[in-house]
C-alpha atoms as a PDB file:
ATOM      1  CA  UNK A   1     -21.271 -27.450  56.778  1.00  0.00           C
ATOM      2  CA  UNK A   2     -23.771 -30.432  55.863  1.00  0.00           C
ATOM      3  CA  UNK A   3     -27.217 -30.272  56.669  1.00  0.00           C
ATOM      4  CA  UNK A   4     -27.003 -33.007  59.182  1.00  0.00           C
ATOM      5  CA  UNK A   5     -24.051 -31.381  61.255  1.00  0.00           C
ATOM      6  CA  UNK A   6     -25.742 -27.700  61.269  1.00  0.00           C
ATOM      7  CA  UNK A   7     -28.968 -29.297  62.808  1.00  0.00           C
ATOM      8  CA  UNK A   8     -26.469 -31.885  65.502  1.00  0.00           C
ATOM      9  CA  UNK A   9     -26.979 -30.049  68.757  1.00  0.00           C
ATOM     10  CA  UNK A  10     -23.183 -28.855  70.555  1.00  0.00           C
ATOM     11  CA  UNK A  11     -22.856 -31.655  73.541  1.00  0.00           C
ATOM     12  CA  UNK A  12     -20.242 -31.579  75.853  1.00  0.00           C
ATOM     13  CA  UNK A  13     -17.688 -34.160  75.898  1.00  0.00           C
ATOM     14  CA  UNK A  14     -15.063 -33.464  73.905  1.00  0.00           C
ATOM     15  CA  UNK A  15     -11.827 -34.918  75.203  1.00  0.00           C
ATOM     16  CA  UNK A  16     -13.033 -37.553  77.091  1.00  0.00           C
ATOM     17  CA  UNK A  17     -11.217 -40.531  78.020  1.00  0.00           C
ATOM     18  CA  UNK A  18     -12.716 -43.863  76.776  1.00  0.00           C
ATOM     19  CA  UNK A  19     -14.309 -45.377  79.904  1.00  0.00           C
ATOM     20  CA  UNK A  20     -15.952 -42.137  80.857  1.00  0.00           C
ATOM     21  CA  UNK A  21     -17.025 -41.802  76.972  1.00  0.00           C
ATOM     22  CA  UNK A  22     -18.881 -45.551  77.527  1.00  0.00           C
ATOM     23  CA  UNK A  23     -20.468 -44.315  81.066  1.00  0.00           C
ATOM     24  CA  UNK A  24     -21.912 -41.353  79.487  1.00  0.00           C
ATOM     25  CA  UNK A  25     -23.278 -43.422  76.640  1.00  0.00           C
ATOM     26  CA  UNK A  26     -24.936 -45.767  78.796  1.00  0.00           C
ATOM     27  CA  UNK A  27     -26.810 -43.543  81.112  1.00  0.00           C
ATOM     28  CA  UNK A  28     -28.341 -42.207  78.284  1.00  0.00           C
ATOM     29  CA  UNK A  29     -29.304 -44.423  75.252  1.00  0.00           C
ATOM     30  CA  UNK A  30     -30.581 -43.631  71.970  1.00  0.00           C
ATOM     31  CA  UNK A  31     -30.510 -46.098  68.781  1.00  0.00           C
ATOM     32  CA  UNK A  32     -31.734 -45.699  65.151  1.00  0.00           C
ATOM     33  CA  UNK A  33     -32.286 -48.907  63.541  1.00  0.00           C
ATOM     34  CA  UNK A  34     -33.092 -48.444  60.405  1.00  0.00           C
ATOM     35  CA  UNK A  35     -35.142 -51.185  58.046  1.00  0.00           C
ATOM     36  CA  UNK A  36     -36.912 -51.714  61.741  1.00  0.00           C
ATOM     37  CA  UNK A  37     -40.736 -52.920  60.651  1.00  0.00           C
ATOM     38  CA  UNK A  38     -39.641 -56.129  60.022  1.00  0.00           C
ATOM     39  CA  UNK A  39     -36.939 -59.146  60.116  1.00  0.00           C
ATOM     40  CA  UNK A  40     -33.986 -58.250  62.180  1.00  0.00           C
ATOM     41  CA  UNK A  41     -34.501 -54.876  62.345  1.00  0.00           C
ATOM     42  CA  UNK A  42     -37.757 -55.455  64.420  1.00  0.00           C
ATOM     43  CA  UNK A  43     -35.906 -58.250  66.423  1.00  0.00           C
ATOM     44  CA  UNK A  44     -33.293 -55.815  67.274  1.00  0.00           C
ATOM     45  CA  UNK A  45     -35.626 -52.781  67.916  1.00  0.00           C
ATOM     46  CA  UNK A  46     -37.221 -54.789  70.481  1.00  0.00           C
ATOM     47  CA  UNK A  47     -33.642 -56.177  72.039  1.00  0.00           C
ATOM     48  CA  UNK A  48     -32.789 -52.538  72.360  1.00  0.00           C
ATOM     49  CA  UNK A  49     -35.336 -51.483  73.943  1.00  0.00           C
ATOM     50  CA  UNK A  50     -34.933 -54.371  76.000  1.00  0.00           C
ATOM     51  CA  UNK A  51     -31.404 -53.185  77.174  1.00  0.00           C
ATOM     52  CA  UNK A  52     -32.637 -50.058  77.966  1.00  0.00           C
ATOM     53  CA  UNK A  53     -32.323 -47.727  74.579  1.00  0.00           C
ATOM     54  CA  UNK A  54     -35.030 -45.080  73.268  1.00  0.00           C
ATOM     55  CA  UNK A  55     -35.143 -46.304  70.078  1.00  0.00           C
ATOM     56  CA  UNK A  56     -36.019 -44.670  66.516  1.00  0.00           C
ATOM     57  CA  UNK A  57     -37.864 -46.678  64.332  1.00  0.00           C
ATOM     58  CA  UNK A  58     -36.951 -46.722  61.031  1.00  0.00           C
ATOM     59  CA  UNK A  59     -39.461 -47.962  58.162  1.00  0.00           C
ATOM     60  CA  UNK A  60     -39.564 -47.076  54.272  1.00  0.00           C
ATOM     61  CA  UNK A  61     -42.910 -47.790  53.521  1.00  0.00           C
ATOM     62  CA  UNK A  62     -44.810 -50.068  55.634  1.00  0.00           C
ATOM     63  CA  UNK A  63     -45.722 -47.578  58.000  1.00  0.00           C
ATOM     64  CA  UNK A  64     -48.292 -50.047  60.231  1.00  0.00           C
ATOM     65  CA  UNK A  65     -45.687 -53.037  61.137  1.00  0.00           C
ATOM     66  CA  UNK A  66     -42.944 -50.173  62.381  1.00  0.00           C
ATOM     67  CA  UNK A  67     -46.204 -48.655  64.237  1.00  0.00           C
ATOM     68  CA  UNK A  68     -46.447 -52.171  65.640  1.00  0.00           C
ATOM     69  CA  UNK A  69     -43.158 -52.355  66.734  1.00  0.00           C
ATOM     70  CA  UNK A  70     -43.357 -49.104  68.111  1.00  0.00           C
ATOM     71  CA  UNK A  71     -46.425 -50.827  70.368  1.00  0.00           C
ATOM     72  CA  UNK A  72     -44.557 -53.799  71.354  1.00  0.00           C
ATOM     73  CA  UNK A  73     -42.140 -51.788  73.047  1.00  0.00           C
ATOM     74  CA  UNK A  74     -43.973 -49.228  74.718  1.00  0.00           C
ATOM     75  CA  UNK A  75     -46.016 -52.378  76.219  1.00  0.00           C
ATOM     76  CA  UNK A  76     -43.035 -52.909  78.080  1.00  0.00           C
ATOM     77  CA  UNK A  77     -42.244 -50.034  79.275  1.00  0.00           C
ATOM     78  CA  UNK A  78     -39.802 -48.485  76.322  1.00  0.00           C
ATOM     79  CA  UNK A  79     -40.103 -45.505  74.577  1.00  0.00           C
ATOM     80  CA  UNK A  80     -39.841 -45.819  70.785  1.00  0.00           C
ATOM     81  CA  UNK A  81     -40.632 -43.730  67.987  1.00  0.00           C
ATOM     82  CA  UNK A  82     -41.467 -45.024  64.062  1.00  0.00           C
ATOM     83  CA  UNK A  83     -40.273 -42.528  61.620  1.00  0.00           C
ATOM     84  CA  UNK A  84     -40.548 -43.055  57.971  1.00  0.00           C
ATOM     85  CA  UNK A  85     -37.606 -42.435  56.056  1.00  0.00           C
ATOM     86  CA  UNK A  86     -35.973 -44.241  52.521  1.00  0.00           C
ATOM     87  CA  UNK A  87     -31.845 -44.732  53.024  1.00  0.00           C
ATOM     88  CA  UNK A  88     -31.199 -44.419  49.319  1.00  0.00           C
ATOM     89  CA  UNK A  89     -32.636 -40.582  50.021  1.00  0.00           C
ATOM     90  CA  UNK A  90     -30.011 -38.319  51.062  1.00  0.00           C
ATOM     91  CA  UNK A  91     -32.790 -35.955  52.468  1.00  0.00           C
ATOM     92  CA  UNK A  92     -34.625 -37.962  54.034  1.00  0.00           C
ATOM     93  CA  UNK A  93     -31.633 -39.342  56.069  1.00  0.00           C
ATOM     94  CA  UNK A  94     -30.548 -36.020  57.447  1.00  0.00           C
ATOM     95  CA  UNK A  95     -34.507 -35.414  58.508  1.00  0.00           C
ATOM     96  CA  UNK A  96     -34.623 -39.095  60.143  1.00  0.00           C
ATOM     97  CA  UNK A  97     -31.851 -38.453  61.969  1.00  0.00           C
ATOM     98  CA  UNK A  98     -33.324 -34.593  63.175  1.00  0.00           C
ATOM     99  CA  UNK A  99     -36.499 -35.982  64.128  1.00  0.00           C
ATOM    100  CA  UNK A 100     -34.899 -38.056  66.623  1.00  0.00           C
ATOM    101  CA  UNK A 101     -32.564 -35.353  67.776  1.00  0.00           C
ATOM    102  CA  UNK A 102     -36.008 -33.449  68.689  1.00  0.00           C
ATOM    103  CA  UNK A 103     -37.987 -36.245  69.959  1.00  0.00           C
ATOM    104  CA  UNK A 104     -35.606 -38.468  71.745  1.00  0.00           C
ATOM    105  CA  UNK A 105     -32.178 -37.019  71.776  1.00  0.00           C
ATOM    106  CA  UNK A 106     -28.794 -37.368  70.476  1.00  0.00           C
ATOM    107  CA  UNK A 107     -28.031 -40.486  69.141  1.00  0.00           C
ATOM    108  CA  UNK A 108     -25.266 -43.231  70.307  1.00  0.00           C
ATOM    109  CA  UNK A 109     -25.844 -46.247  68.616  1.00  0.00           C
ATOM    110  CA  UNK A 110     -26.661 -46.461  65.043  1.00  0.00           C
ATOM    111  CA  UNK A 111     -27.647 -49.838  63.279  1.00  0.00           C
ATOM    112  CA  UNK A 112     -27.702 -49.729  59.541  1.00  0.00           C
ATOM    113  CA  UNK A 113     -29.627 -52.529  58.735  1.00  0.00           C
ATOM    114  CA  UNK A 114     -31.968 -51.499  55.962  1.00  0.00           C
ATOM    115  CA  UNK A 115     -31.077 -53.751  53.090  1.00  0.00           C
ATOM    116  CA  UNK A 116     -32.946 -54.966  49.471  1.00  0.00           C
ATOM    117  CA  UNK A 117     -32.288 -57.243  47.124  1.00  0.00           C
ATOM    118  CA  UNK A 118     -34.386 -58.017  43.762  1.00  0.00           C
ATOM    119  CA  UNK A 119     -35.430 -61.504  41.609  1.00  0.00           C
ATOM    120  CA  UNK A 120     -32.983 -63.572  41.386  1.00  0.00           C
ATOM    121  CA  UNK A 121     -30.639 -63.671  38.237  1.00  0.00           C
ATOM    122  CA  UNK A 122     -27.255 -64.175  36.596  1.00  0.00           C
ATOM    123  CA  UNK A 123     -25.259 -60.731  36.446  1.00  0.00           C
ATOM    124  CA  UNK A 124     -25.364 -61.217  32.409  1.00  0.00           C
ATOM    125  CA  UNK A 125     -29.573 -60.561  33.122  1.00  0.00           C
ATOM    126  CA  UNK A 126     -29.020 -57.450  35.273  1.00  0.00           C
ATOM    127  CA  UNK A 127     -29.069 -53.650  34.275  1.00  0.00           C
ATOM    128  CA  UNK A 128     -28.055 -50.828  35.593  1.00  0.00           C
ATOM    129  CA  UNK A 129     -31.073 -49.789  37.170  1.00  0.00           C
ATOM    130  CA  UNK A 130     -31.136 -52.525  39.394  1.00  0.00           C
ATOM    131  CA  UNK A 131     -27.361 -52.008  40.260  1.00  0.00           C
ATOM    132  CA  UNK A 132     -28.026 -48.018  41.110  1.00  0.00           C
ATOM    133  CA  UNK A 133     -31.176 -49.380  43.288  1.00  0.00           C
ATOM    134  CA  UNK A 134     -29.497 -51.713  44.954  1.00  0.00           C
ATOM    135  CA  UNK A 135     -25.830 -49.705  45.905  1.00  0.00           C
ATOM    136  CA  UNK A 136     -28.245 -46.805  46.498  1.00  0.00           C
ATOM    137  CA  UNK A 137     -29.827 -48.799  49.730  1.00  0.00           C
ATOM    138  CA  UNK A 138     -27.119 -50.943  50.718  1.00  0.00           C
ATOM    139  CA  UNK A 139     -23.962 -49.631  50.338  1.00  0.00           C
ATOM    140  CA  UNK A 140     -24.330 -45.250  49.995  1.00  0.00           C
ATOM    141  CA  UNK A 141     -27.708 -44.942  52.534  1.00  0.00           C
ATOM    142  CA  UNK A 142     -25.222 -46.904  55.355  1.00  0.00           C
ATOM    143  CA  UNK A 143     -22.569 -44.411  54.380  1.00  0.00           C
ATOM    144  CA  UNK A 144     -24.802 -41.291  54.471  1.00  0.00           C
ATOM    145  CA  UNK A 145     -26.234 -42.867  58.074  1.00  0.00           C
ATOM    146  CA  UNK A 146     -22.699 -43.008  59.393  1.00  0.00           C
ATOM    147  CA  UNK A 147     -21.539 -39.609  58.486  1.00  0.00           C
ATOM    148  CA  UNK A 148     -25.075 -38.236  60.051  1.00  0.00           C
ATOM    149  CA  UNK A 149     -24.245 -40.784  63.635  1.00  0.00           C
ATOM    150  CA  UNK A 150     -20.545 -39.115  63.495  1.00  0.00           C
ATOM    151  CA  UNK A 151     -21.358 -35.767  63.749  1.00  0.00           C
ATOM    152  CA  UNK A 152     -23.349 -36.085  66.848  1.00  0.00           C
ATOM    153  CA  UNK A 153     -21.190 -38.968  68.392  1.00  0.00           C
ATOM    154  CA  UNK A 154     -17.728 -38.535  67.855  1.00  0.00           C
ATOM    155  CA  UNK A 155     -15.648 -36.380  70.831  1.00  0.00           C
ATOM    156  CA  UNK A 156     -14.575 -34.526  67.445  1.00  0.00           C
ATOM    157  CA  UNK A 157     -17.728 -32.914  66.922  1.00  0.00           C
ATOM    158  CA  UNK A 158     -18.298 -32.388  70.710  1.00  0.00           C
ATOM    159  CA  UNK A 159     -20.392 -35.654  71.179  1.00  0.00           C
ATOM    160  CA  UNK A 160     -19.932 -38.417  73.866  1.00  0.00           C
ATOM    161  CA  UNK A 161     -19.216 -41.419  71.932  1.00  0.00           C
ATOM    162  CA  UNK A 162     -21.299 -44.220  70.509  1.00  0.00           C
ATOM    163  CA  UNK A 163     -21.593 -47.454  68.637  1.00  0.00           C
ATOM    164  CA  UNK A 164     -22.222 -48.395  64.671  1.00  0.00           C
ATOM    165  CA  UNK A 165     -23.028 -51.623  63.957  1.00  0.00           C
ATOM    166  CA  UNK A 166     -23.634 -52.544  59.939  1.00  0.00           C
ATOM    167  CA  UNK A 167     -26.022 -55.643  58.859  1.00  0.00           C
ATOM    168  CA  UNK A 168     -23.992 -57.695  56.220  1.00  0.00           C
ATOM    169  CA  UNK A 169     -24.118 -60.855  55.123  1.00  0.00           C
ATOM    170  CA  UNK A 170     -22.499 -63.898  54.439  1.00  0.00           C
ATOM    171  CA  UNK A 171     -23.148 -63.278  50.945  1.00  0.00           C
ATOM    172  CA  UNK A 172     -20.283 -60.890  51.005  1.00  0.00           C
ATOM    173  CA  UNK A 173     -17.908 -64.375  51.288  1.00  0.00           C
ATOM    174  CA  UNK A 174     -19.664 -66.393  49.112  1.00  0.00           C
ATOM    175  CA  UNK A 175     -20.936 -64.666  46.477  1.00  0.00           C
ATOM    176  CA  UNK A 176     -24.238 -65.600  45.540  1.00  0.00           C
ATOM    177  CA  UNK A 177     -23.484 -67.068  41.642  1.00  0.00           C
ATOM    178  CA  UNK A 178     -26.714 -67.558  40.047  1.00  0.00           C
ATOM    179  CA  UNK A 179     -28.625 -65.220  42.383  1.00  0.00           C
ATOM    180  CA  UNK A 180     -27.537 -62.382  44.013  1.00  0.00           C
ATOM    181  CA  UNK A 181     -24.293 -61.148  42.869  1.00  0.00           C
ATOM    182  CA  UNK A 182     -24.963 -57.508  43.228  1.00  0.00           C
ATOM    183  CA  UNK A 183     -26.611 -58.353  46.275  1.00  0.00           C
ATOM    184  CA  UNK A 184     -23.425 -59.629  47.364  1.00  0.00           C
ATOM    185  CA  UNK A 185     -20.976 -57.296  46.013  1.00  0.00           C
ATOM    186  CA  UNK A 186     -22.844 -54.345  48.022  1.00  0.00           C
ATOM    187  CA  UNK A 187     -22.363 -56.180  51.616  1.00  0.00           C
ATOM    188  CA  UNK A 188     -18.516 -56.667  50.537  1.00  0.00           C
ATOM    189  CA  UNK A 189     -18.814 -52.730  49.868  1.00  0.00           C
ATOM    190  CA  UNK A 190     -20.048 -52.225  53.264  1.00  0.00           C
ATOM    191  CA  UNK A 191     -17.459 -54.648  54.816  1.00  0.00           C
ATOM    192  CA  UNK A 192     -14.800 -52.769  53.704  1.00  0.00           C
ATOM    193  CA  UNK A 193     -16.507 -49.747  54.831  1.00  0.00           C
ATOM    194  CA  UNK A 194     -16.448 -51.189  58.602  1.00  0.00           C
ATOM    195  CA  UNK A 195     -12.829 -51.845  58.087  1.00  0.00           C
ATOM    196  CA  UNK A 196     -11.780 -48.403  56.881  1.00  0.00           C
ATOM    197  CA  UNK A 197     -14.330 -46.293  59.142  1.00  0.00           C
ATOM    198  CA  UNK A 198     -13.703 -47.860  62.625  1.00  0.00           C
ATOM    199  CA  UNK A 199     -10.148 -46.893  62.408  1.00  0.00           C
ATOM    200  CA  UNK A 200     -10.476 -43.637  60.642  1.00  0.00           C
ATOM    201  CA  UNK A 201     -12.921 -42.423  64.035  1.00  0.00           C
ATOM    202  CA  UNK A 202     -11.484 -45.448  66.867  1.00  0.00           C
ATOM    203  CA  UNK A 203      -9.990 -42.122  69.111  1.00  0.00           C
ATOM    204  CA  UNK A 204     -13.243 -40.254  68.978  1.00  0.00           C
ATOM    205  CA  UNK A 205     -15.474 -42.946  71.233  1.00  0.00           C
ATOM    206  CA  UNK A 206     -17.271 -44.493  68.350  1.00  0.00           C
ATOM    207  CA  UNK A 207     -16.710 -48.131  67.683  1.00  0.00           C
ATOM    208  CA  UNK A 208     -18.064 -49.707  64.183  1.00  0.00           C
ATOM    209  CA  UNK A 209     -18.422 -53.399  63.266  1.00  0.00           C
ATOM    210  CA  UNK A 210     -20.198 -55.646  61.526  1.00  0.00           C
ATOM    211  CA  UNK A 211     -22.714 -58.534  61.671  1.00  0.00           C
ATOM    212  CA  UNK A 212     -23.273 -61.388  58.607  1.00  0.00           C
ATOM    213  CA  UNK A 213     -26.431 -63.437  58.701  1.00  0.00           C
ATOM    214  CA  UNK A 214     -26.524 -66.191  56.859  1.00  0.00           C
ATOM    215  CA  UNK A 215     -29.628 -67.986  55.621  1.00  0.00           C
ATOM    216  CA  UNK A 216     -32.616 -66.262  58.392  1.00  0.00           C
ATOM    217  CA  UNK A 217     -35.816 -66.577  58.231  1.00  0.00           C
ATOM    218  CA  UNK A 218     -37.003 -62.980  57.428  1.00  0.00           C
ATOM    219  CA  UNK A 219     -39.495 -61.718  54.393  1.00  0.00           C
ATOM    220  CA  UNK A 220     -36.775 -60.504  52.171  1.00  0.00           C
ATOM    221  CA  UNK A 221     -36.397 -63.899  50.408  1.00  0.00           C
ATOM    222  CA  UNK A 222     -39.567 -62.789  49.235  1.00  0.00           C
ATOM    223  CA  UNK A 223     -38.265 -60.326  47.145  1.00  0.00           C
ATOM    224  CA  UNK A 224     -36.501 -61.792  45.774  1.00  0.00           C
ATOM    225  CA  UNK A 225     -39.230 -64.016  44.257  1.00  0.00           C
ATOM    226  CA  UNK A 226     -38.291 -67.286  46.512  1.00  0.00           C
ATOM    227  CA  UNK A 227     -40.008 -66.818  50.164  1.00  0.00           C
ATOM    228  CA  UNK A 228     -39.559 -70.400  51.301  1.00  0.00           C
ATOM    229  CA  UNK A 229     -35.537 -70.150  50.416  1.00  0.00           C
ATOM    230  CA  UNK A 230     -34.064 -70.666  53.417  1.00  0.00           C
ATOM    231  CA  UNK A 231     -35.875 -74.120  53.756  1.00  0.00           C
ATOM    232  CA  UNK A 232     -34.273 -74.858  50.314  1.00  0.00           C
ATOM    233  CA  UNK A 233     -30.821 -74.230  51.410  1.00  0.00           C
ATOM    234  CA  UNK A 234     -30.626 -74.428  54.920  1.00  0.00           C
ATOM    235  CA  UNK A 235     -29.230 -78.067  54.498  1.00  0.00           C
ATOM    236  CA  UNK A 236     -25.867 -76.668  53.041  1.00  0.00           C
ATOM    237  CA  UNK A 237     -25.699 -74.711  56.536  1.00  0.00           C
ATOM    238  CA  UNK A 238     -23.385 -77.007  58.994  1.00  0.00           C
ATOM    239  CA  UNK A 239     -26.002 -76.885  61.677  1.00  0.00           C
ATOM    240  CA  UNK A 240     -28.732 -78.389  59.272  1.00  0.00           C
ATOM    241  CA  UNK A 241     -30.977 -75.217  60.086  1.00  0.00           C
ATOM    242  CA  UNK A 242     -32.012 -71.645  58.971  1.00  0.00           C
ATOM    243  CA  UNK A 243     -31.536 -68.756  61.531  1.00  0.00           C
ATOM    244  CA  UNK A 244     -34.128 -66.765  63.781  1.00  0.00           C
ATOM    245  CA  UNK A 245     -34.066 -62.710  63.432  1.00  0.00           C
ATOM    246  CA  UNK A 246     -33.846 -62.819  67.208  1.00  0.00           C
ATOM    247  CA  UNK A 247     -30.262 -64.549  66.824  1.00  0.00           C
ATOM    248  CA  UNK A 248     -28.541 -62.365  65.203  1.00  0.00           C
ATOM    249  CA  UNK A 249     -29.880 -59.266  67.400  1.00  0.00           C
ATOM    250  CA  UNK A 250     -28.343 -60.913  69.845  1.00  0.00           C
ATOM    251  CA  UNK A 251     -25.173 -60.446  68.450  1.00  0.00           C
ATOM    252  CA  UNK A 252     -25.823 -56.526  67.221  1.00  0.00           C
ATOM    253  CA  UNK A 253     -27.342 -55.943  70.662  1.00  0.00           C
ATOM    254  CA  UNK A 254     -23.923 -57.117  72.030  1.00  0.00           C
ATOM    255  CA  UNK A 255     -21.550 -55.130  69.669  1.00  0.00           C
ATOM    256  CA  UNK A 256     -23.486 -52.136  71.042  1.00  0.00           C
ATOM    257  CA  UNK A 257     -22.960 -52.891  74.314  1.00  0.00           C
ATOM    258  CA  UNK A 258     -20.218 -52.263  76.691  1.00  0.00           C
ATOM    259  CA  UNK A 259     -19.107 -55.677  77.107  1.00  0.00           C
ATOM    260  CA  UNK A 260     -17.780 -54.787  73.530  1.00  0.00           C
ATOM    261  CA  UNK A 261     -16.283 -51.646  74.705  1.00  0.00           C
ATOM    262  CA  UNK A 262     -12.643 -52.966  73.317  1.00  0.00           C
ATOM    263  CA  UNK A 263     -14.037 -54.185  69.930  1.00  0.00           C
ATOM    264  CA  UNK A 264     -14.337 -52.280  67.095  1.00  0.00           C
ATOM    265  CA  UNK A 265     -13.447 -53.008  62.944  1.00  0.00           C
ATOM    266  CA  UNK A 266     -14.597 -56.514  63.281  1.00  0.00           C
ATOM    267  CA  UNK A 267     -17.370 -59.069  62.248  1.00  0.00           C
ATOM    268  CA  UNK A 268     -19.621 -61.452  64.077  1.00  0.00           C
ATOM    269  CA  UNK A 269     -20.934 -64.006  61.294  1.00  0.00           C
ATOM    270  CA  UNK A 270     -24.265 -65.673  62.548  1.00  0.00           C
ATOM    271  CA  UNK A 271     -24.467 -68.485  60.238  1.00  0.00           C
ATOM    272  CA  UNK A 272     -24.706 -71.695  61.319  1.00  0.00           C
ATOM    273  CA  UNK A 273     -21.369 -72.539  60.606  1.00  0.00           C
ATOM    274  CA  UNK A 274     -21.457 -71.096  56.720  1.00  0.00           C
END
């Protein structure tokens, strides 16, 4: 027995058909967004706490803007927790995922949006450092996330049903020659994840798809050693504009939600058209 499933508390549940799965879920409300100090991940902490979730916090390092998050929404009226915890870490998943169990109770909606990307450069420039870094965070810390949300969600393991939604990208389609290839490749990895694990768990009350961005404005262009990219590009995009973090937690915010409660292995691509 994993780590993460010995310390998932027993919940009653099991069995349950799927509209009293979704009623259960929605009287009580608990989401871990991870990647959450900044971007999207702080647009759609905020959204959820909005609609009524206590929501975890997730940062890797910059503990002050997920602190400042954390004060946003308790200004409000939420109740939100930062907790500081790296998704390429095995270890520290399974103890980000405890400390909310003890703090704000069993999870039902998971959002693995913690992403990186490095400089941009062709794939004949890239080692295999930067490969391991990058699958580490974007394609094996959503994975590891998953299987911690599934033991305390799914009617399997005695839980009450939930919601996964994974942050993509439009990358995954196109590519990113020149740039971002391995950037790319990891959010087809996780698209195919979506696809395979929202019908391997669709009878146990959890429901898993996906959301693309295209070109938003958010720091990580930054890393990746161009922060006014999106300006560059954004005429490419058929609307003629980049995207707001706030748009696309729209769109998360409404795969969680059960006016999606009959959606699940399937992607909303907030692009502009792209």
């Amino acid at each position: 027995m994993s780590a993460g499933l010995h310390g998932a508390r027993d919940r009653a549940g099991r069995g349950r058909d799927p509209l009293t799965t979704m009623t259960a879920v929605s009287s009580n409300r608990v989401a871990i967004i991870t990647g959450a100090s900044r971007g999207i991940g702080a647009a759609t902490a905020r959204l959820a706490a909005k609609n009524g979730y206590a929501v975890g916090v997730n940062y890797r390092s910059n503990r002050d803007a997920a602190e400042r998050v954390v004060a946003d929404i308790e200004q409000v009226g939420g109740q939100a927790i930062a907790i500081g915890a790296d998704v390429a870490s095995e270890v520290e998943i399974v103890r980000l995922f405890d400390t909310v169990d003890d703090t704000l109770g069993p999870v039902t909606a998971l959002v693995n949006n913690a992403g990186i990307l490095e400089q941009q450069m062709r794939v004949d420039q890239m080692d295999a450092g930067r490969l391991s870094r990058v699958f580490a965070t974007n394609v094996i810390g959503p994975f590891l996330c998953a299987r911690e949300a599934i033991q305390r969600m799914s009617t399997r393991h005695g839980g009450v049903g939930g919601a996964i939604v994974n942050v993509s990208s439009v990358a995954a389609r196109l590519g990113s020659p020149g740039e971002y290839v391995d950037y790319a490749a990891s959010k087809g990895a996780l698209d195919t994840m979506t696809v395979g694990l929202a019908k391997e768990i669709a009878d146990e009350g959890i429901r898993v798809n996906t959301v693309r961005p295209g070109f938003i404005y958010t720091d990580i262009h930054a890393s990746g050693g161009e922060p006014n990219r999106v300006d560059r590009v954004k005429h490419f995009v058929p609307m003629r504009r980049g995207g707001q973090a706030e748009e696309v937690a729209e769109a998360i915010l409404w795969l969680l939600s059960n006016h999606a409660s009959y959606t699940t292995g399937t992607f909303i691509d907030v692009a502009g058209g792209n």
